[in-house]
N, C-alpha and C. Protein backbone atom coordinates (compact mmCIF):
# COMPACT_ATOMS: atom_id res chain seq x y z
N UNK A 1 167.84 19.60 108.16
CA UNK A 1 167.37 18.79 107.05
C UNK A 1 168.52 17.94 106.53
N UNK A 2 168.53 16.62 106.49
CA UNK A 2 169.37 15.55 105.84
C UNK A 2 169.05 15.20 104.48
N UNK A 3 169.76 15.72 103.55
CA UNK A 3 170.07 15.30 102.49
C UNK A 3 170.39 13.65 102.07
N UNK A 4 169.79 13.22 101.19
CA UNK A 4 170.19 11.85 100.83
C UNK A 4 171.05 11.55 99.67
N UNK A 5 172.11 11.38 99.32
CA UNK A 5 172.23 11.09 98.39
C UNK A 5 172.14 9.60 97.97
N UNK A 6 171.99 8.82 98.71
CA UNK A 6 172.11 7.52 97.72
C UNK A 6 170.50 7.42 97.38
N UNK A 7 169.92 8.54 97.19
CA UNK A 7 168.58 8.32 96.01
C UNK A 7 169.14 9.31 94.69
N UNK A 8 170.23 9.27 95.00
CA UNK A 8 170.29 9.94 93.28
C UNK A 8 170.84 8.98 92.22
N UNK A 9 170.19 9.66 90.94
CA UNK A 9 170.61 7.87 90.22
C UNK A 9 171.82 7.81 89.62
N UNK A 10 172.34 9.28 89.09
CA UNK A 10 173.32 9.79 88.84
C UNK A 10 174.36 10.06 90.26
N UNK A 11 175.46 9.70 90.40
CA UNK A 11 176.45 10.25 90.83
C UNK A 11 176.84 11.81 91.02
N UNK A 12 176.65 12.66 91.94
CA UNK A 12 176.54 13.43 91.74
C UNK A 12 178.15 14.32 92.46
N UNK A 13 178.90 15.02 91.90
CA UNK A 13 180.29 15.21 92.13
C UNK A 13 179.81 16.79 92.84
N UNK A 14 180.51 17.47 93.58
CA UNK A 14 180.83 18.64 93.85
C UNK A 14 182.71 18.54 93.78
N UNK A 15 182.94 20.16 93.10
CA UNK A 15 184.62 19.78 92.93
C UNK A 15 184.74 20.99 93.58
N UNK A 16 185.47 21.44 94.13
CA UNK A 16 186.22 22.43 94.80
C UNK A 16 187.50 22.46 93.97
N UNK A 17 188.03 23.24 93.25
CA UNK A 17 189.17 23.31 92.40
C UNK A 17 189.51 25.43 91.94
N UNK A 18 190.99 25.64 92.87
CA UNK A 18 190.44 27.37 92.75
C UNK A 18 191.17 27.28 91.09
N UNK A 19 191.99 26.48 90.51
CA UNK A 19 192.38 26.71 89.17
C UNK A 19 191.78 26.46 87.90
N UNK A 20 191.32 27.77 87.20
CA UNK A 20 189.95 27.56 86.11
C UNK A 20 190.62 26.43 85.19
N UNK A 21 191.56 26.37 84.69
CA UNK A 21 191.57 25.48 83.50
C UNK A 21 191.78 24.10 84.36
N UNK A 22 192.26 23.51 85.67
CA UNK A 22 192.24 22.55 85.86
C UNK A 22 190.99 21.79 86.02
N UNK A 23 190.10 23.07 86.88
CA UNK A 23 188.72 22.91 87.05
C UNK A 23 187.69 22.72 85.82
N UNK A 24 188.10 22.71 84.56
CA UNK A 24 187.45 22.92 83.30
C UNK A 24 188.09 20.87 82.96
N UNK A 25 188.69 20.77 82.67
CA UNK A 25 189.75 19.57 82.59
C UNK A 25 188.83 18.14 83.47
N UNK A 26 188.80 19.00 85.17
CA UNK A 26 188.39 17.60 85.61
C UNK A 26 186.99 17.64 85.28
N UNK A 27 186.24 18.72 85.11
CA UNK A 27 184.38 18.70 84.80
C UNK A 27 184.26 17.61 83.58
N UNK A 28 185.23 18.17 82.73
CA UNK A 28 184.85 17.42 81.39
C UNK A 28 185.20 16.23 81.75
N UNK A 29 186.24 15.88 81.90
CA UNK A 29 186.74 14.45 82.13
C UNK A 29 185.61 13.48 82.88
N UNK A 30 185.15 13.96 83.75
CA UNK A 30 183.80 13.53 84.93
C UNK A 30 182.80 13.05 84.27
N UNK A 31 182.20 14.62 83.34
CA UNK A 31 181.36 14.47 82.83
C UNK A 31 181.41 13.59 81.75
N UNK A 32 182.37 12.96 81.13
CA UNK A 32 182.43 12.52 79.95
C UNK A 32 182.11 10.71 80.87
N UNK A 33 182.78 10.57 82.01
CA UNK A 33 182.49 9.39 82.42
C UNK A 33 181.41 9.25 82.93
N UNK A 34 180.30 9.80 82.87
CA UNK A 34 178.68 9.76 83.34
C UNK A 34 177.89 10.31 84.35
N UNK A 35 179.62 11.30 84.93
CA UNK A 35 178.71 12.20 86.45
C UNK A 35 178.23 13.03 86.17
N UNK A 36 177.24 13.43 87.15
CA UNK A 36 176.61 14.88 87.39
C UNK A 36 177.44 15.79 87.96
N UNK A 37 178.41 16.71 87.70
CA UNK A 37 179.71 17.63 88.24
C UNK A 37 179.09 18.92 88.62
N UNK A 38 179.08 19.30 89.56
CA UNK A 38 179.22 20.73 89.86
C UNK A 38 180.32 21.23 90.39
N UNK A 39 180.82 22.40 89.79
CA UNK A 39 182.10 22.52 90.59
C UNK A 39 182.27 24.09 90.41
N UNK A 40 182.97 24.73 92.24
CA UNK A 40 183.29 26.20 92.48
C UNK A 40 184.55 26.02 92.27
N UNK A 41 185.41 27.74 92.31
CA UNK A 41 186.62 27.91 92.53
C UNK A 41 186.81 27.83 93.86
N UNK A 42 186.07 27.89 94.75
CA UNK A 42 186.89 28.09 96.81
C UNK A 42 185.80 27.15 97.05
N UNK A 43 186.35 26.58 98.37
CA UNK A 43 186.04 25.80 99.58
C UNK A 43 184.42 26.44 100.18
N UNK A 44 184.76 28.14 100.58
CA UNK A 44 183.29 28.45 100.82
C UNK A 44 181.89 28.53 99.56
N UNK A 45 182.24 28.70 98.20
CA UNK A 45 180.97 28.41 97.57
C UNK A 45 180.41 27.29 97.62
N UNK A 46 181.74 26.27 97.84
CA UNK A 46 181.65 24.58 97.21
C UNK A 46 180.55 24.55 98.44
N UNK A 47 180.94 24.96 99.82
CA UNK A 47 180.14 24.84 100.88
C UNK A 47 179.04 24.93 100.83
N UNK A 48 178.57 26.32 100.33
CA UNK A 48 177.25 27.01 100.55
C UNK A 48 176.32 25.90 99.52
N UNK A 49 177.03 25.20 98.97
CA UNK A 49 176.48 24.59 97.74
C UNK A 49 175.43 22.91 98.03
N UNK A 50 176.67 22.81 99.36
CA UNK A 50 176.54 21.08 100.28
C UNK A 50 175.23 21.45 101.12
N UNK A 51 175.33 22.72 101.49
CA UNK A 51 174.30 22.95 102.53
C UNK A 51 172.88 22.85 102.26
N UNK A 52 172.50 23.13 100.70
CA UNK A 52 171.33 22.91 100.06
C UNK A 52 171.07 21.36 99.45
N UNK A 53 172.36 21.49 98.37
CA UNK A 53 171.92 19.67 97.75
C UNK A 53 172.89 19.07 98.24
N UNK A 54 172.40 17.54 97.68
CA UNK A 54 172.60 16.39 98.08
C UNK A 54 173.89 15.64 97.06
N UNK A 55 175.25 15.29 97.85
CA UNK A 55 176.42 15.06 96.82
C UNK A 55 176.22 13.59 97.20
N UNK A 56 177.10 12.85 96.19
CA UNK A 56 177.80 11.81 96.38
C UNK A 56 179.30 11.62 96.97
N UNK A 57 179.84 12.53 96.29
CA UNK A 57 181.35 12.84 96.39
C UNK A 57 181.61 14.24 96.30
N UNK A 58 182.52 14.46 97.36
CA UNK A 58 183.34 15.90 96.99
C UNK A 58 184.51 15.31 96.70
N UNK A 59 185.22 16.32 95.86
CA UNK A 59 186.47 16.13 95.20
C UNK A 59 187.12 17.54 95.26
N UNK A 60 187.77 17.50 96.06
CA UNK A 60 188.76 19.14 96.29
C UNK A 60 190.12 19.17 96.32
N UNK A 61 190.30 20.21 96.18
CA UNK A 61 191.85 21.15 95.86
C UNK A 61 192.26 21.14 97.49
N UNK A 62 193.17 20.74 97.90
CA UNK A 62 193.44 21.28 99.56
C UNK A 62 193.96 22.73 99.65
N UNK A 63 194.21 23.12 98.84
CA UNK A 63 195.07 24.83 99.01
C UNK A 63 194.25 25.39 97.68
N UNK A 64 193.32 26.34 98.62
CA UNK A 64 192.58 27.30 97.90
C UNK A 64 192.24 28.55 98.59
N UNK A 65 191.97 29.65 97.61
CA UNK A 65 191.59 30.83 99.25
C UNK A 65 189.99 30.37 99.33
N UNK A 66 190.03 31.17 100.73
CA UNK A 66 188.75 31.54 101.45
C UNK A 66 188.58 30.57 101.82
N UNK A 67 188.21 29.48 101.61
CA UNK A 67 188.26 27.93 102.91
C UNK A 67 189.56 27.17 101.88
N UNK A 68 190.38 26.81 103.21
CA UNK A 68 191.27 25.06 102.19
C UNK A 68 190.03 23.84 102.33
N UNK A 69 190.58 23.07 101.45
CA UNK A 69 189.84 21.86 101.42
C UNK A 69 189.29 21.05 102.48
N UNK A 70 190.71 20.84 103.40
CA UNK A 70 190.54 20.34 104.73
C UNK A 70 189.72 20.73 105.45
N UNK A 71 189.36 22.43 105.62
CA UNK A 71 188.18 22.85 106.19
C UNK A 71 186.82 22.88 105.53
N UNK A 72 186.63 22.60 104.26
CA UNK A 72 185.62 22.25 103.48
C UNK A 72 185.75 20.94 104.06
N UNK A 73 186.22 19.56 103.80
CA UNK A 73 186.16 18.59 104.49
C UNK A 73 185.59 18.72 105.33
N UNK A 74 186.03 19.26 106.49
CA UNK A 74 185.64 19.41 107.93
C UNK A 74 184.40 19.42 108.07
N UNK A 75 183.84 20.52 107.34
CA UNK A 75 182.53 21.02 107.34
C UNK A 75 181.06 20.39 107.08
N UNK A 76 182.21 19.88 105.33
CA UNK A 76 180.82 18.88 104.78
C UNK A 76 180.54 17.53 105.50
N UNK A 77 181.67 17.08 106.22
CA UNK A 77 181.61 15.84 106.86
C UNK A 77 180.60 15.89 108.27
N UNK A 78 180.23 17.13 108.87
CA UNK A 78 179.17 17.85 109.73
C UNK A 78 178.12 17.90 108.97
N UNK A 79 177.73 18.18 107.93
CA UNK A 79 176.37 17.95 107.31
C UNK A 79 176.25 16.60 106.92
N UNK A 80 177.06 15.66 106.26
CA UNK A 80 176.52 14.52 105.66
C UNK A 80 177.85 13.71 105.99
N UNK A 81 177.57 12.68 107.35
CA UNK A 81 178.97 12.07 107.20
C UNK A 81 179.28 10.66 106.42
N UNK A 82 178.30 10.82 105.63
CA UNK A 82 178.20 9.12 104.47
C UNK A 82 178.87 10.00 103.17
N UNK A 83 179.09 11.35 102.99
CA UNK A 83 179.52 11.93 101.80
C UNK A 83 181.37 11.57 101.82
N UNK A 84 181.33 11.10 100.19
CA UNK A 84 182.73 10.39 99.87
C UNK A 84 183.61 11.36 100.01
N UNK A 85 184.66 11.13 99.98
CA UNK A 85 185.78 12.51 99.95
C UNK A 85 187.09 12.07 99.23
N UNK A 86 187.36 12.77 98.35
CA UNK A 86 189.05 12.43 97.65
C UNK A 86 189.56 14.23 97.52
N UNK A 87 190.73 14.23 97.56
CA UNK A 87 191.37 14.98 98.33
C UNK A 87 192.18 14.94 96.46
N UNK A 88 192.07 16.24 95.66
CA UNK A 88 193.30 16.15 94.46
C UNK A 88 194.40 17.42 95.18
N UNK A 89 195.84 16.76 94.97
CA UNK A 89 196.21 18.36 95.43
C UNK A 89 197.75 18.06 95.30
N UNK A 90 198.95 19.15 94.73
CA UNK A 90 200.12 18.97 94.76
C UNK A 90 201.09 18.70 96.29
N UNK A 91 200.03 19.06 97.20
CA UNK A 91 200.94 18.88 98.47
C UNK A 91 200.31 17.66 99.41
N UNK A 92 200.47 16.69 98.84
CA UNK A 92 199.99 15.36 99.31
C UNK A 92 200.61 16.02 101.24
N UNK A 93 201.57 15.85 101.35
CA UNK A 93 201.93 16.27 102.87
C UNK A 93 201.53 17.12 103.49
N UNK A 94 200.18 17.99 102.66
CA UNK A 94 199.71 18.48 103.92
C UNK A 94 198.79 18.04 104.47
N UNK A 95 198.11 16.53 104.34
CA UNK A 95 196.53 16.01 104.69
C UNK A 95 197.71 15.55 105.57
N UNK A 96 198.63 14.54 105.89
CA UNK A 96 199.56 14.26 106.28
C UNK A 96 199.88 14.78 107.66
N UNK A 97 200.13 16.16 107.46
CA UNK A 97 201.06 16.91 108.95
C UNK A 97 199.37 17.70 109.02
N UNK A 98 198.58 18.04 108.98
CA UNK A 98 197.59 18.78 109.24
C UNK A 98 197.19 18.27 110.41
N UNK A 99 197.15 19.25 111.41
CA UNK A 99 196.37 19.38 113.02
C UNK A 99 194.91 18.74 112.48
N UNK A 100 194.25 18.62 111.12
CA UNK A 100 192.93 18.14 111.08
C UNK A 100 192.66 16.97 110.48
N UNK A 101 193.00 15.31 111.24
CA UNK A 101 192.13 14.53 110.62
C UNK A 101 191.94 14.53 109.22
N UNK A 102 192.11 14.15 108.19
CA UNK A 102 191.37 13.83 107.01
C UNK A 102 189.94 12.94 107.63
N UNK A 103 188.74 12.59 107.04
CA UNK A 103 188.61 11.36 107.22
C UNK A 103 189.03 9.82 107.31
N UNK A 104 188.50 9.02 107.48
CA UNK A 104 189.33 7.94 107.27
C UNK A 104 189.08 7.63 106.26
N UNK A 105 187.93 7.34 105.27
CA UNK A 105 187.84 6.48 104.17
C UNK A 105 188.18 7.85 103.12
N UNK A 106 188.96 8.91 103.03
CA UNK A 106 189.38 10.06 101.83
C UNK A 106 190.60 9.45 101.45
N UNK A 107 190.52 9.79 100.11
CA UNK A 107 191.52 9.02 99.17
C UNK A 107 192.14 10.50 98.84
N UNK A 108 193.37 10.43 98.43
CA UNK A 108 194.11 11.46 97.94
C UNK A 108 194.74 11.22 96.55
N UNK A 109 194.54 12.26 95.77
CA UNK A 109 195.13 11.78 94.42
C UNK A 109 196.21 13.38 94.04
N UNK A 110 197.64 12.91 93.92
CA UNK A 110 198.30 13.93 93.69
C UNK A 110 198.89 14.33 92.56
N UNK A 111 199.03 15.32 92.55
CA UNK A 111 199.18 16.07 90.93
C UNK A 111 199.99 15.72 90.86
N UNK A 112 200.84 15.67 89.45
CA UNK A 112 199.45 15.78 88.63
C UNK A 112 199.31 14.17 88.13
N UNK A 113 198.23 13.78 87.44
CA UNK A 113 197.42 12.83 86.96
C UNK A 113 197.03 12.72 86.17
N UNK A 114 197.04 11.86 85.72
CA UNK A 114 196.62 11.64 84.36
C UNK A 114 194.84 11.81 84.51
N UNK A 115 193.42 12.50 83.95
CA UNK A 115 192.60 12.20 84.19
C UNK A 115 192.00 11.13 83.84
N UNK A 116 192.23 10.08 82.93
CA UNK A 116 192.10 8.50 83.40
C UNK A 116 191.95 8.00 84.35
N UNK A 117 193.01 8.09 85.03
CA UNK A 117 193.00 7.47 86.72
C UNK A 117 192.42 8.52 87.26
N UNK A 118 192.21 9.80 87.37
CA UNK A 118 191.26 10.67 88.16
C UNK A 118 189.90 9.81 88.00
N UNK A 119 189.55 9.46 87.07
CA UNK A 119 187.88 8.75 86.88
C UNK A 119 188.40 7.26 87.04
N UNK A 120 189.60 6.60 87.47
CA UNK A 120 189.50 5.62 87.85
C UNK A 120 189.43 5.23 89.36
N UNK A 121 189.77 5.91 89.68
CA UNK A 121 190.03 6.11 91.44
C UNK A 121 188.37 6.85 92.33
N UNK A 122 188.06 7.94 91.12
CA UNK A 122 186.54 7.60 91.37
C UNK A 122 185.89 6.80 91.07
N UNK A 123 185.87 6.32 90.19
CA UNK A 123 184.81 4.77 90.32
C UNK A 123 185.15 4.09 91.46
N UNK A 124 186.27 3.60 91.58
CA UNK A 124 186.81 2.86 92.63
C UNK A 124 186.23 3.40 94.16
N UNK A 125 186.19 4.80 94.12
CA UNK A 125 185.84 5.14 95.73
C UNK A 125 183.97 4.76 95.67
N UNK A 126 183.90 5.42 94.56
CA UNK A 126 182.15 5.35 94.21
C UNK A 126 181.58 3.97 94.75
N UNK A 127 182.39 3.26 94.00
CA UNK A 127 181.99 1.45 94.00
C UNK A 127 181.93 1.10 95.05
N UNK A 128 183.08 1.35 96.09
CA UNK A 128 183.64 0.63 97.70
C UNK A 128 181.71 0.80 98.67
């Protein structure tokens, strides 16, 4: 079953983020700019989550337990390969040296950030 998202009217975010207060920080911030946010602590809930509904964007942590991001990447890009991807994470060098491909059109935004530009860089990917 293929999920659609460009029938949703809202923007709809999945965040993968394993740190609660950062993960509290970017929801609000999101939410305050007009998305629909759902967001786990690991890579495998964020997963189990893609497999049912329909995202616009994932937005993940690359270093988390139980899946890293990159393999969440991996994954969700096998169910829906029109789903956006930005990559938040202190070790910009590991999308970099990783044996796995990023996508091509994933944006990376590295810690830390102001969340301003976190919701500016999503609009920006949203928009493209």
């Amino acid at each position: 079953m293929t999920l659609n998202p460009s029938r949703l009217i809202v923007p709809r975010i999945l965040l993968a983020e394993d740190d609660e207060s950062m993960r509290g920080f970017l929801v609000r911030a999101l939410e305050k700019a007009g998305y629909d946010v759902i967001a786990y602590a690991n890579g495998e809930e964020a997963f189990e989550r893609l497999k049912t509904d329909p995202f616009t964007l994932l937005l993940t942590d690359i270093v988390m337990p139980k899946m890293d991001g990159i393999e969440l990447v991996r994954r969700a890009s096998e169910l829906d390969p029109e789903l956006k991807i930005m990559f938040i994470t202190g070790f910009a060098a590991v999308v970099l040296n990783s044996d796995t491909a990023a996508p091509k059109d994933a944006r990376v935004l590295s810690k830390p950030f102001h969340l301003k530009d976190l919701v500016r860089e999503v609009d920006r990917l949203l928009d493209a």
